[in-house]
N, C-alpha and C. Protein backbone atom coordinates (compact mmCIF):
# COMPACT_ATOMS: atom_id res chain seq x y z
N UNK A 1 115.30 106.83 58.75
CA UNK A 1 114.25 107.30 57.88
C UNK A 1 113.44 108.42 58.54
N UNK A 2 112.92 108.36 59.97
CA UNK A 2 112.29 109.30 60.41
C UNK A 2 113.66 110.08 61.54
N UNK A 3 113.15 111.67 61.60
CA UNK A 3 113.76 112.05 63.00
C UNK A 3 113.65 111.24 63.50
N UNK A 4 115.43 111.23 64.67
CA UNK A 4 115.51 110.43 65.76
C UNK A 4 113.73 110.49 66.89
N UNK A 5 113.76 111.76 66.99
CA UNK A 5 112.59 111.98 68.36
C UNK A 5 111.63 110.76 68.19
N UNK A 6 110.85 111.10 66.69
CA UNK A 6 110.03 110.70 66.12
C UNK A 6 110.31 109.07 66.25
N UNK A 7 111.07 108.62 65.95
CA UNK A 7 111.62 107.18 66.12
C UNK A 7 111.56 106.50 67.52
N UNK A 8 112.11 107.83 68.07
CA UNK A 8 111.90 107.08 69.74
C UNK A 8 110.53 107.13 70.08
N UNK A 9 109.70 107.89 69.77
CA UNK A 9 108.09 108.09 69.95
C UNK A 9 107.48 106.60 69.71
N UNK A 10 107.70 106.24 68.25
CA UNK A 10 107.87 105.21 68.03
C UNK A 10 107.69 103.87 68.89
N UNK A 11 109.04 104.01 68.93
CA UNK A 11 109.69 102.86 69.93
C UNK A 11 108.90 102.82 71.00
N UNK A 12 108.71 103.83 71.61
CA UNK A 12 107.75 103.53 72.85
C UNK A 12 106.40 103.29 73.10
N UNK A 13 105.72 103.54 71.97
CA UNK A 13 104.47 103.37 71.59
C UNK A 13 104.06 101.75 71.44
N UNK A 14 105.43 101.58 70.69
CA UNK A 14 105.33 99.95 70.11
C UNK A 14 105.20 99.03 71.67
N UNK A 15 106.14 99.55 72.55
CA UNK A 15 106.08 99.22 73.77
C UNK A 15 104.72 98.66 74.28
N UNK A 16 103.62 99.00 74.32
CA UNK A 16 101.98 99.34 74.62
C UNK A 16 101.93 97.88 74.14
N UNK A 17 100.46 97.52 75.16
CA UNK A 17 99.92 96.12 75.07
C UNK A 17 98.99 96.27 73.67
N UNK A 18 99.12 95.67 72.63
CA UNK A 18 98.29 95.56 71.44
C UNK A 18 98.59 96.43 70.18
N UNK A 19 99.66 97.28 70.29
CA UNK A 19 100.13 98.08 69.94
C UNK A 19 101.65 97.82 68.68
N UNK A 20 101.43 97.32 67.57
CA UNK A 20 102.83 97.02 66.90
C UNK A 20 103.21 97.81 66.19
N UNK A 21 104.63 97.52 65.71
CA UNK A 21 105.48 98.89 64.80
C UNK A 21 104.46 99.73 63.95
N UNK A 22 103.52 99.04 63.53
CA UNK A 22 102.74 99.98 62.27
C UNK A 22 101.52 100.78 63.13
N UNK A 23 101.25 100.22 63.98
CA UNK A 23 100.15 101.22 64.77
C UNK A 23 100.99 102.66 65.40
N UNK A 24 102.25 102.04 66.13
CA UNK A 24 102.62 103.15 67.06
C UNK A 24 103.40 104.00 65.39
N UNK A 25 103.66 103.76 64.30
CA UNK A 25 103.59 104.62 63.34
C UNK A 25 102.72 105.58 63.26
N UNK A 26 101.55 105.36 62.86
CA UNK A 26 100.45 105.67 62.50
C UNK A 26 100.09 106.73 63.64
N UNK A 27 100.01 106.30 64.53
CA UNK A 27 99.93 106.90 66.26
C UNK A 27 100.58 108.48 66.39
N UNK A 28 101.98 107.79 65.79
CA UNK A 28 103.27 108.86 65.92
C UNK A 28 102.87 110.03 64.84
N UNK A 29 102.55 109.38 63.85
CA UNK A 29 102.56 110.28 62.89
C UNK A 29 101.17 111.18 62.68
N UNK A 30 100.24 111.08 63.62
CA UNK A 30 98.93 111.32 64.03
C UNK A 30 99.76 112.63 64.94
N UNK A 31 100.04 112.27 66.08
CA UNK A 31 100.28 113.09 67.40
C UNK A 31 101.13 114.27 66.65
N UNK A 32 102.19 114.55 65.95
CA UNK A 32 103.05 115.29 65.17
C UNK A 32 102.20 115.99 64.30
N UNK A 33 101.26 115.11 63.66
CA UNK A 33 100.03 116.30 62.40
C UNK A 33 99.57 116.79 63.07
N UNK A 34 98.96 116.85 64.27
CA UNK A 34 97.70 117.69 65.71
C UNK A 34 99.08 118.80 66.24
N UNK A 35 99.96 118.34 66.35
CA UNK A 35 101.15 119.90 66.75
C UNK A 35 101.00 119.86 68.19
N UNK A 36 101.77 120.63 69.11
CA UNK A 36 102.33 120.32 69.81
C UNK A 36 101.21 120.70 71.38
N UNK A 37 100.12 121.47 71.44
CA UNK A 37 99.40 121.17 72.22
C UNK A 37 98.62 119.77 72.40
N UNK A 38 98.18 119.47 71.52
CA UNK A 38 97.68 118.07 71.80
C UNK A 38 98.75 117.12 72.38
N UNK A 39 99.75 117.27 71.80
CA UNK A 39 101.45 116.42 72.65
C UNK A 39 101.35 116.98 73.80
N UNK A 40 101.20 117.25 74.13
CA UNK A 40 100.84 118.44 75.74
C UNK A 40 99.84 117.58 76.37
N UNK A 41 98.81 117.82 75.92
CA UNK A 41 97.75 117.11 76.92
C UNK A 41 97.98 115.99 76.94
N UNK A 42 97.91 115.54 75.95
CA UNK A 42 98.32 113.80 76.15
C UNK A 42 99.35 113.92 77.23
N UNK A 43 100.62 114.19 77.16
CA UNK A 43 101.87 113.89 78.31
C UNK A 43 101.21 114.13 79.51
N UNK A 44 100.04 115.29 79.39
CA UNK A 44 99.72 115.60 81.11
C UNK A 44 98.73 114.51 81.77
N UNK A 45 97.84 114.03 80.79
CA UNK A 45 96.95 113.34 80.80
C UNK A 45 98.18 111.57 81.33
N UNK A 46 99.05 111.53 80.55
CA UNK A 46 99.82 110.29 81.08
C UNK A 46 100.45 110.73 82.34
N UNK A 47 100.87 111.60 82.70
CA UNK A 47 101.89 111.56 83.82
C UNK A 47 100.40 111.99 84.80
N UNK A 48 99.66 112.30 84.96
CA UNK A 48 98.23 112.87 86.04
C UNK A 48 98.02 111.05 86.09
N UNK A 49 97.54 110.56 85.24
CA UNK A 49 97.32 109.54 85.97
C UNK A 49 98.27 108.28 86.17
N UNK A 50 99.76 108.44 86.14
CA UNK A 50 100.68 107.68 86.33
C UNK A 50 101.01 107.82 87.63
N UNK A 51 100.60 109.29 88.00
CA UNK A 51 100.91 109.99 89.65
C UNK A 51 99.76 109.59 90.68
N UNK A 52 98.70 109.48 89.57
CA UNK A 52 97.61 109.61 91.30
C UNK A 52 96.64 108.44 90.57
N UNK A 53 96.81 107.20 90.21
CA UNK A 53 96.22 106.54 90.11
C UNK A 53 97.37 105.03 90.79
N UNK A 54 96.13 104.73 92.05
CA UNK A 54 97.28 103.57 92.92
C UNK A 54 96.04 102.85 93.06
N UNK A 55 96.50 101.46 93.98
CA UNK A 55 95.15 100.25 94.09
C UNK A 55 94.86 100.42 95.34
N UNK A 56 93.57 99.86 95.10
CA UNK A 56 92.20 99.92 96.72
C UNK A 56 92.91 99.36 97.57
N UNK A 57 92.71 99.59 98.84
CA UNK A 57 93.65 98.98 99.91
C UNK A 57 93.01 97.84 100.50
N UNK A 58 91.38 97.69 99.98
CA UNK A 58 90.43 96.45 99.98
C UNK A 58 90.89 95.25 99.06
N UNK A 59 90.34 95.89 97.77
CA UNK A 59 89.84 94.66 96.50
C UNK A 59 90.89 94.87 95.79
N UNK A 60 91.87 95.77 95.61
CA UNK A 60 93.22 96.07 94.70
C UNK A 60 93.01 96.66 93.57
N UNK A 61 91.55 96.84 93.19
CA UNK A 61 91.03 97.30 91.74
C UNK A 61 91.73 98.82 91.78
N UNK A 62 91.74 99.69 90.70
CA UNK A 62 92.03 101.09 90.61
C UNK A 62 91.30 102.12 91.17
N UNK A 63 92.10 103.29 91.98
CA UNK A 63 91.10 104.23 92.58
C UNK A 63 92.46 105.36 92.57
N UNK A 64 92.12 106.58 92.79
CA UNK A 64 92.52 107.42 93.54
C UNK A 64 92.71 108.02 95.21
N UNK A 65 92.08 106.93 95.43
CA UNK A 65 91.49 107.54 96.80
C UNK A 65 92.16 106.13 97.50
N UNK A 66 91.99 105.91 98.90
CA UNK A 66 92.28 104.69 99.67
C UNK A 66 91.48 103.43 99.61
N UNK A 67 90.15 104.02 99.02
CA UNK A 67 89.32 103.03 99.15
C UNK A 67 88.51 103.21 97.52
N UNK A 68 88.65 102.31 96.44
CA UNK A 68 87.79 102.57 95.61
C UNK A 68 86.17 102.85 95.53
N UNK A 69 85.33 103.09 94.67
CA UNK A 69 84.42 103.67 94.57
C UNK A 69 83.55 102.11 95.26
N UNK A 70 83.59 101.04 94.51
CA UNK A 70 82.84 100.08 94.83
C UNK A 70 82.77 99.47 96.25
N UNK A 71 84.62 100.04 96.43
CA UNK A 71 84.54 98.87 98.33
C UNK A 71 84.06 100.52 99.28
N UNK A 72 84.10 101.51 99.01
CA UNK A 72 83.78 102.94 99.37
C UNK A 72 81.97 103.13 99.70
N UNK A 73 81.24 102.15 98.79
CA UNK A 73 79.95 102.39 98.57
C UNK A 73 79.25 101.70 99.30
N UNK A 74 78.17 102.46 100.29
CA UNK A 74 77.75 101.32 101.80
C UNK A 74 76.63 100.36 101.19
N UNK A 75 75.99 100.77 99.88
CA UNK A 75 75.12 100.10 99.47
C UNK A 75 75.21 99.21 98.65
N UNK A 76 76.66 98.79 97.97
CA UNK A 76 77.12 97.59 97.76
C UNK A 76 76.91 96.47 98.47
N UNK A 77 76.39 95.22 97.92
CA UNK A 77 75.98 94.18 98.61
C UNK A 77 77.93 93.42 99.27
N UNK A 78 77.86 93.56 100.80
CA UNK A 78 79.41 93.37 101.03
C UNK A 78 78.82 91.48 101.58
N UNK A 79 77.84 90.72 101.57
CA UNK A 79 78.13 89.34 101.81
C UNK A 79 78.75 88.72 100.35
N UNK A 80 79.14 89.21 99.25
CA UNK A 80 79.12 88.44 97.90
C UNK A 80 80.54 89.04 97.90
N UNK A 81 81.53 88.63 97.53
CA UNK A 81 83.23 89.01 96.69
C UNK A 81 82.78 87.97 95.60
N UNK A 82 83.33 88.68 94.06
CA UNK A 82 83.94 88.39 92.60
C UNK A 82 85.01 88.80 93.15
N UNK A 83 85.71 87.79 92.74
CA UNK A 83 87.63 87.66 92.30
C UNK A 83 87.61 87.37 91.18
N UNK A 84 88.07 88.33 90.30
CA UNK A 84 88.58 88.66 89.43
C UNK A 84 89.72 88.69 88.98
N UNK A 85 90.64 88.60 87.76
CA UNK A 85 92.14 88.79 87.70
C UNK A 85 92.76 90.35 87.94
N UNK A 86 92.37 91.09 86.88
CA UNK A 86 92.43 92.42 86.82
C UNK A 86 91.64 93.39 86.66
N UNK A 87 92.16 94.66 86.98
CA UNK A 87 91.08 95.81 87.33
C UNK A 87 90.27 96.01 85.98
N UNK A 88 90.81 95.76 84.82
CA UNK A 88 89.78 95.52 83.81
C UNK A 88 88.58 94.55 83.83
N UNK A 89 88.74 93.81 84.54
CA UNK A 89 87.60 92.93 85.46
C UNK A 89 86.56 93.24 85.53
N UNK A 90 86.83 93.91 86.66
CA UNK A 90 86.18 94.69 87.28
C UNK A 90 85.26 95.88 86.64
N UNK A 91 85.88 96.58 85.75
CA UNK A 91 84.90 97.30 84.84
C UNK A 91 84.08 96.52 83.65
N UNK A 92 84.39 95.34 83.73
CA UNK A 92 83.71 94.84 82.62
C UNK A 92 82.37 94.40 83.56
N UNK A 93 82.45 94.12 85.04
CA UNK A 93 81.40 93.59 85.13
C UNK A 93 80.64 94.65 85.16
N UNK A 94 80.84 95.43 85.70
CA UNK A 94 80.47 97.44 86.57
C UNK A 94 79.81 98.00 84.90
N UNK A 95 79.98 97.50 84.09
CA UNK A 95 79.56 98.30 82.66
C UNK A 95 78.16 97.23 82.33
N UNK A 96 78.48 96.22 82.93
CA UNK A 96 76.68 95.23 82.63
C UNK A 96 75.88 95.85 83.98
N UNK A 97 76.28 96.26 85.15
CA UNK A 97 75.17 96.54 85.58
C UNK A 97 74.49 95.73 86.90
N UNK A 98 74.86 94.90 86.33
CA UNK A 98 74.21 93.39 87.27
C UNK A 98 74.88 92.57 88.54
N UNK A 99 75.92 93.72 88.69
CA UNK A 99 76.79 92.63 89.91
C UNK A 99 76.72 93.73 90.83
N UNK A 100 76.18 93.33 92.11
CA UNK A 100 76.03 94.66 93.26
C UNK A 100 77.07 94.31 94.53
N UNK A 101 78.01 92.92 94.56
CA UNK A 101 78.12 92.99 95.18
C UNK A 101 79.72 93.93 95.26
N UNK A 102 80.94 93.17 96.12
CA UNK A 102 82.70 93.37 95.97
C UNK A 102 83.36 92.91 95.29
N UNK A 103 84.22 93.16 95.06
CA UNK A 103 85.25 92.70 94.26
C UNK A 103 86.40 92.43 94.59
N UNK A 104 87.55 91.37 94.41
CA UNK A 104 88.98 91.05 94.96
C UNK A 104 89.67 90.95 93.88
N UNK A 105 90.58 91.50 93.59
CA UNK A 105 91.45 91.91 92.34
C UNK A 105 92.97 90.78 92.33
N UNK A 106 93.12 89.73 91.55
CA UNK A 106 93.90 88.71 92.29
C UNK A 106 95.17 89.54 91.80
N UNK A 107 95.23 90.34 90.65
CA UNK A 107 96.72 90.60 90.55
C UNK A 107 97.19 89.32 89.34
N UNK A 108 96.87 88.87 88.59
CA UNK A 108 97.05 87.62 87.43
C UNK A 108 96.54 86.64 87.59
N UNK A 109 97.17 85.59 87.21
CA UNK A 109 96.68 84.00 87.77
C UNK A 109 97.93 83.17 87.78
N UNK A 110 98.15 82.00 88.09
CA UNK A 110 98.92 81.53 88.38
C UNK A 110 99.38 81.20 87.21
N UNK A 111 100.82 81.38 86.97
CA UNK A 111 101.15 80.57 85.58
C UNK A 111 102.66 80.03 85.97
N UNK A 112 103.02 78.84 86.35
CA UNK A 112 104.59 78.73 85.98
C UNK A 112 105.27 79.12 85.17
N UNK A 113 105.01 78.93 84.09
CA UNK A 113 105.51 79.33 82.80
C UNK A 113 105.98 81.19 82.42
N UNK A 114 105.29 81.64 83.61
CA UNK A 114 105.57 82.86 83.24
C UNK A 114 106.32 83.31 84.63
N UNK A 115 106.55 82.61 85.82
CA UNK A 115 106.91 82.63 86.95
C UNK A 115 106.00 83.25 87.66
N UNK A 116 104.97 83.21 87.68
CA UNK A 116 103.77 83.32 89.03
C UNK A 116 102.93 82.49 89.71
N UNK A 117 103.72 82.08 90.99
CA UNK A 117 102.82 81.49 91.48
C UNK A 117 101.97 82.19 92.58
N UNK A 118 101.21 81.43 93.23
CA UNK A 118 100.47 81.93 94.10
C UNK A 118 100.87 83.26 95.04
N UNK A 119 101.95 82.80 95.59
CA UNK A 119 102.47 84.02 96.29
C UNK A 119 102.78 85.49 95.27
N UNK A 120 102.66 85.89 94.18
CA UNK A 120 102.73 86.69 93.65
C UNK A 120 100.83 87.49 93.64
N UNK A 121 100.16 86.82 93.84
CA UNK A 121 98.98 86.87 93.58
C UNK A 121 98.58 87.34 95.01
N UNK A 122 97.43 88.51 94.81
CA UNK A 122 96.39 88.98 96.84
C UNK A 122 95.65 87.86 97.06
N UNK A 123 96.31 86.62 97.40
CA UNK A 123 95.62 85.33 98.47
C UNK A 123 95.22 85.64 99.47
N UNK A 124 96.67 85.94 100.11
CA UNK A 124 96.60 86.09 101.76
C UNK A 124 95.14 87.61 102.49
N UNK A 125 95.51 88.39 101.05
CA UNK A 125 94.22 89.52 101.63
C UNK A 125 92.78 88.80 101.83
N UNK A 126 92.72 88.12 100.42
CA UNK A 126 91.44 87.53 99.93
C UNK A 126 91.05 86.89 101.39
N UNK A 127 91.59 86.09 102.07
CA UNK A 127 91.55 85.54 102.96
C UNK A 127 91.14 85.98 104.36
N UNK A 128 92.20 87.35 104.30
CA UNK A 128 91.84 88.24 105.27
C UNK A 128 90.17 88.57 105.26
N UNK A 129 89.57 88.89 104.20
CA UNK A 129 88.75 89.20 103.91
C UNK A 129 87.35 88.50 104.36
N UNK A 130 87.52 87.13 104.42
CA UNK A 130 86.54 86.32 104.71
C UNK A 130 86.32 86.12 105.73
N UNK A 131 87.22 86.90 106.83
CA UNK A 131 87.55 86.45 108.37
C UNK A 131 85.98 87.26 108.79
N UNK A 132 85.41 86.27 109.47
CA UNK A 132 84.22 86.96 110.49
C UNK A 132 82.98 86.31 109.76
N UNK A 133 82.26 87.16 109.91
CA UNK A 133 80.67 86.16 109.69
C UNK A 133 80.19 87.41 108.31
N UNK A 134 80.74 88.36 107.56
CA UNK A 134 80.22 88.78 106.62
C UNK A 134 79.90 88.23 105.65
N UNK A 135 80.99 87.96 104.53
CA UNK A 135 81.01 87.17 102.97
C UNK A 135 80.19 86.06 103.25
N UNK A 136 79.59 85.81 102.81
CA UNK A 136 78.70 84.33 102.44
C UNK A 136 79.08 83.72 100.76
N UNK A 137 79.62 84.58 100.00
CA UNK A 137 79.62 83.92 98.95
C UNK A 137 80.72 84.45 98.24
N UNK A 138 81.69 83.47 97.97
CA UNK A 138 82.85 84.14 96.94
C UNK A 138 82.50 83.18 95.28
N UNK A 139 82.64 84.55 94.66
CA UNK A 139 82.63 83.88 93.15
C UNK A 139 83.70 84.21 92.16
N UNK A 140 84.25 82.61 91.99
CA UNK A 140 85.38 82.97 91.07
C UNK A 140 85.14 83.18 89.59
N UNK A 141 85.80 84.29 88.83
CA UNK A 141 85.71 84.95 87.97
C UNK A 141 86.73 85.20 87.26
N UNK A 142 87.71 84.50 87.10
CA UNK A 142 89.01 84.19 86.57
C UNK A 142 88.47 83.79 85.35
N UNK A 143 89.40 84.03 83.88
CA UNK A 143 89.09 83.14 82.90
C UNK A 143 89.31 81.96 82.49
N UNK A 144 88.57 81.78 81.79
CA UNK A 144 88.70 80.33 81.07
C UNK A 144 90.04 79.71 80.34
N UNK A 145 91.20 80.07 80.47
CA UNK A 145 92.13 79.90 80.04
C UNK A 145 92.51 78.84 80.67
N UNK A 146 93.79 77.98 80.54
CA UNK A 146 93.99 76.73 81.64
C UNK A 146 94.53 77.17 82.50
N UNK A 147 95.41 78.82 82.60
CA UNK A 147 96.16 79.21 83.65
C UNK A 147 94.77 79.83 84.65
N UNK A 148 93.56 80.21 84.00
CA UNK A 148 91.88 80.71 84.78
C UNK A 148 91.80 79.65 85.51
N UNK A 149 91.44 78.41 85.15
CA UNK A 149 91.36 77.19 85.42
C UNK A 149 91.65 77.13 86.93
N UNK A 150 93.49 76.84 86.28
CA UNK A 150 93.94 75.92 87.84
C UNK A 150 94.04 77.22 88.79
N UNK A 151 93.92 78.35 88.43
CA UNK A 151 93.74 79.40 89.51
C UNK A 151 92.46 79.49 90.21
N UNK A 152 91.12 79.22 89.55
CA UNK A 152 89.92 79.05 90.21
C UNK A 152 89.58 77.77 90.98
N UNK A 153 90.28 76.42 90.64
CA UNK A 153 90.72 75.22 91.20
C UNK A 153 91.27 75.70 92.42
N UNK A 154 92.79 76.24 92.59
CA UNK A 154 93.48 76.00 93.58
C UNK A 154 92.38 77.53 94.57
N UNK A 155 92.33 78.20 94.02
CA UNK A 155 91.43 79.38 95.10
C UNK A 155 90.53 78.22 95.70
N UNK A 156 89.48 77.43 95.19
CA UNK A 156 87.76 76.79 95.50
C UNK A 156 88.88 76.00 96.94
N UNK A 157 90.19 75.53 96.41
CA UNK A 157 90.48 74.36 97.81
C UNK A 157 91.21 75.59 98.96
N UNK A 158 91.73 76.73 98.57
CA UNK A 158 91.98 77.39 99.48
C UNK A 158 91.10 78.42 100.18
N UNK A 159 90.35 78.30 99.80
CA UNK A 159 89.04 79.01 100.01
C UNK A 159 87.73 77.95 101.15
N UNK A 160 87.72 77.06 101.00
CA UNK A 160 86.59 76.12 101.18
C UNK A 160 86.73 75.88 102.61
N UNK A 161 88.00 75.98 103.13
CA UNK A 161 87.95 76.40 105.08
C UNK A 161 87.11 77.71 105.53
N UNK A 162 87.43 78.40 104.94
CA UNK A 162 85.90 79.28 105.45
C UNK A 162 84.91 79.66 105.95
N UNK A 163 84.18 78.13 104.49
CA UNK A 163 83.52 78.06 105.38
C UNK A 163 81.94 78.80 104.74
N UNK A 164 82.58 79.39 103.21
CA UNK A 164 81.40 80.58 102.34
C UNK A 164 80.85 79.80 101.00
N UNK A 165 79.92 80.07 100.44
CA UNK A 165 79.72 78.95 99.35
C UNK A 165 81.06 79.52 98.19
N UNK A 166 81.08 79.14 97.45
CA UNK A 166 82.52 79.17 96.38
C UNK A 166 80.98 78.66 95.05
N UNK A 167 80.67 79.97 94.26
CA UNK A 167 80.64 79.50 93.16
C UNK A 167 81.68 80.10 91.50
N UNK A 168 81.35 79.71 90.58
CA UNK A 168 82.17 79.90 89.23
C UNK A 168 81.72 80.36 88.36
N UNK A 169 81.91 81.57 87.83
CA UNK A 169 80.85 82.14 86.57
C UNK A 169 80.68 80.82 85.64
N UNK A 170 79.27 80.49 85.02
CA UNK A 170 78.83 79.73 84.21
C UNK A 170 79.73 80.01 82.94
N UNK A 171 79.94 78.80 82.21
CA UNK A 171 80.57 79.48 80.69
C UNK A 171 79.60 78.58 79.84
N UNK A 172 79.71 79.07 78.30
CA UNK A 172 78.78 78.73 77.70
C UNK A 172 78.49 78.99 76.06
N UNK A 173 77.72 79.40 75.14
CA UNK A 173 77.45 79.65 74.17
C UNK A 173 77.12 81.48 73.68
N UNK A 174 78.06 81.99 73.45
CA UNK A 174 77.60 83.22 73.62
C UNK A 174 76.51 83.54 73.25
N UNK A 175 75.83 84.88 73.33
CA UNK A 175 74.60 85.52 73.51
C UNK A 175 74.95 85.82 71.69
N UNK A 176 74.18 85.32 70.86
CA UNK A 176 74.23 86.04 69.03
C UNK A 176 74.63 84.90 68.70
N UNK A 177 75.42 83.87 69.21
CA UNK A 177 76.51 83.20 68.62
C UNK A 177 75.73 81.99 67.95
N UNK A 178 76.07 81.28 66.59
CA UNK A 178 75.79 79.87 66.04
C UNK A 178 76.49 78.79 66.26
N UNK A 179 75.93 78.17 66.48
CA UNK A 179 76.39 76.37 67.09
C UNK A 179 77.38 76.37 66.23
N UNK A 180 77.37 76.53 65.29
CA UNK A 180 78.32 76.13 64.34
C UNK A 180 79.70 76.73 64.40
N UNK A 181 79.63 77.89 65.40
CA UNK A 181 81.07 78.01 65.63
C UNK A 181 81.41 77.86 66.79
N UNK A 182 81.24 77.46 67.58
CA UNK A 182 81.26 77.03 68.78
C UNK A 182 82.00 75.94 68.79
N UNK A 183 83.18 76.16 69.65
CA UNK A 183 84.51 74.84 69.97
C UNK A 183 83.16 73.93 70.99
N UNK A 184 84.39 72.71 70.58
CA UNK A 184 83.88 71.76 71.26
C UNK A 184 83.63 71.79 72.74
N UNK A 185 84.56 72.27 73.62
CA UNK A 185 84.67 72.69 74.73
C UNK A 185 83.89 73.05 75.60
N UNK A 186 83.52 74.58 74.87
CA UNK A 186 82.48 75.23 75.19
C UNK A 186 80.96 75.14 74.77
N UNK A 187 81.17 74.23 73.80
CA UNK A 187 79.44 73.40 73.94
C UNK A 187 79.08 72.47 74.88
N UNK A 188 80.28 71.58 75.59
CA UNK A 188 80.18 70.79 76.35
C UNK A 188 79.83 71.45 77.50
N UNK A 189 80.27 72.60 78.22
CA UNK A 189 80.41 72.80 79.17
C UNK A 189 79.17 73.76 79.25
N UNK A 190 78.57 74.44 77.86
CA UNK A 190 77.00 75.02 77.92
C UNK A 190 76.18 73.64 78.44
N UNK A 191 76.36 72.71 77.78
CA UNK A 191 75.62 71.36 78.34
C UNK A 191 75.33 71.14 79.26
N UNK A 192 76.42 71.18 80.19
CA UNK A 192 77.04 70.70 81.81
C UNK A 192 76.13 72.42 82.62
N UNK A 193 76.29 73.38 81.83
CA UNK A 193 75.14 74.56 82.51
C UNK A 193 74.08 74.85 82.50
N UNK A 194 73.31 73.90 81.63
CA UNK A 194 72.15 74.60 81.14
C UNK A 194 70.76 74.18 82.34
N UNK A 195 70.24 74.90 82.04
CA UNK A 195 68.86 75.16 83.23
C UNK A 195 67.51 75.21 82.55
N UNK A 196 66.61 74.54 83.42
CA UNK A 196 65.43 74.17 83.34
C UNK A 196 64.75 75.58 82.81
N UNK A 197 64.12 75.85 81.47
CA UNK A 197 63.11 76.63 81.43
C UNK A 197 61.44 76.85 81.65
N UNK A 198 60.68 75.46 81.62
CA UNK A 198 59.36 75.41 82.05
C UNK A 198 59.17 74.31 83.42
């Protein structure tokens, strides 16, 4: 139905995380109406940062450089590491504002089911990391998923020789949100968090 090119454009689009046959359509058939400079930048714009975008040789998050911006910055608070799963993580916290300290980028979480276990995951750095009298506090920041779970589980027991406090982002009732939609779960566990106001 469409040119081959166009088809393979397609095809590869569909490829993309979130991305299905009717988007990378739509996509395709977008990039082809704009003509062939905009197909230009875009390709340069993908291959520029397919070339010079590699991970921190610290926390694993994304940088250009050897050392990302956050493990790079002397005024980052360096006694605190968030471990995080992925470098999207990491910008989610960096966009609130409120977290001054490092970051450790685990690289996924553990899932059998998908064949990752631990050894696929930066343990052994994380570890490296704690060596000496700096970190005082690692906070796990993995999600709430059951594969978040037993990954923030098995880190707190591999972690706890150390020797640093080990805490767990609070979970809870979102910020706007009505009781009324709120799983059971996560009302329980707002319960199990909640703090004294007067």
């Amino acid at each position: 139905m469409y040119p081959a090119s166009l088809s393979k454009l397609m095809d590869e689009l569909s490829r993309l995380p979130g991305i299905g046959p009717k988007s990378a359509q739509r996509i395709a058939l977008f990039m082809v109406k704009r003509g062939p400079q905009d197909a230009q930048r875009l390709a340069e714009a993908l291959l520029a940062a397919a070339a010079n975008t590699k991970r921190c040789r610290e926390c694993f998050s994304l940088s250009e450089e050897d050392l990302c911006g956050v493990c790079a910055n002397a005024g980052r608070d360096h006694s605190v590491i968030c471990v995080v799963e992925e470098p999207r993580d990491v910008l989610a916290f960096e966009r609130g504002m409120s977290f001054r300290g490092l970051y450790h980028v685990l690289g996924g979480v553990i899932s059998p089911m998908d064949g990752i276990g631990p050894e696929q995951l930066h343990l052994g750095e994380l570890l490296n990391r704690l060596r000496g009298d700096t970190v005082k506090e690692v906070i796990l920041a993995t999600s709430s998923t059951i594969e978040g779970e037993a990954t923030a589980t098995y880190l707190a027991k591999l972690i706890a020789p150390a020797g640093v406090n080990i805490s767990r982002l609070a979970t809870g009732v979102p910020v706007g949100g009505d009781l009324d939609y709120v799983d059971e779960v996560t009302l329980s566990r707002a319960l199990d968090g909640r703090y004294r106001v007067t």
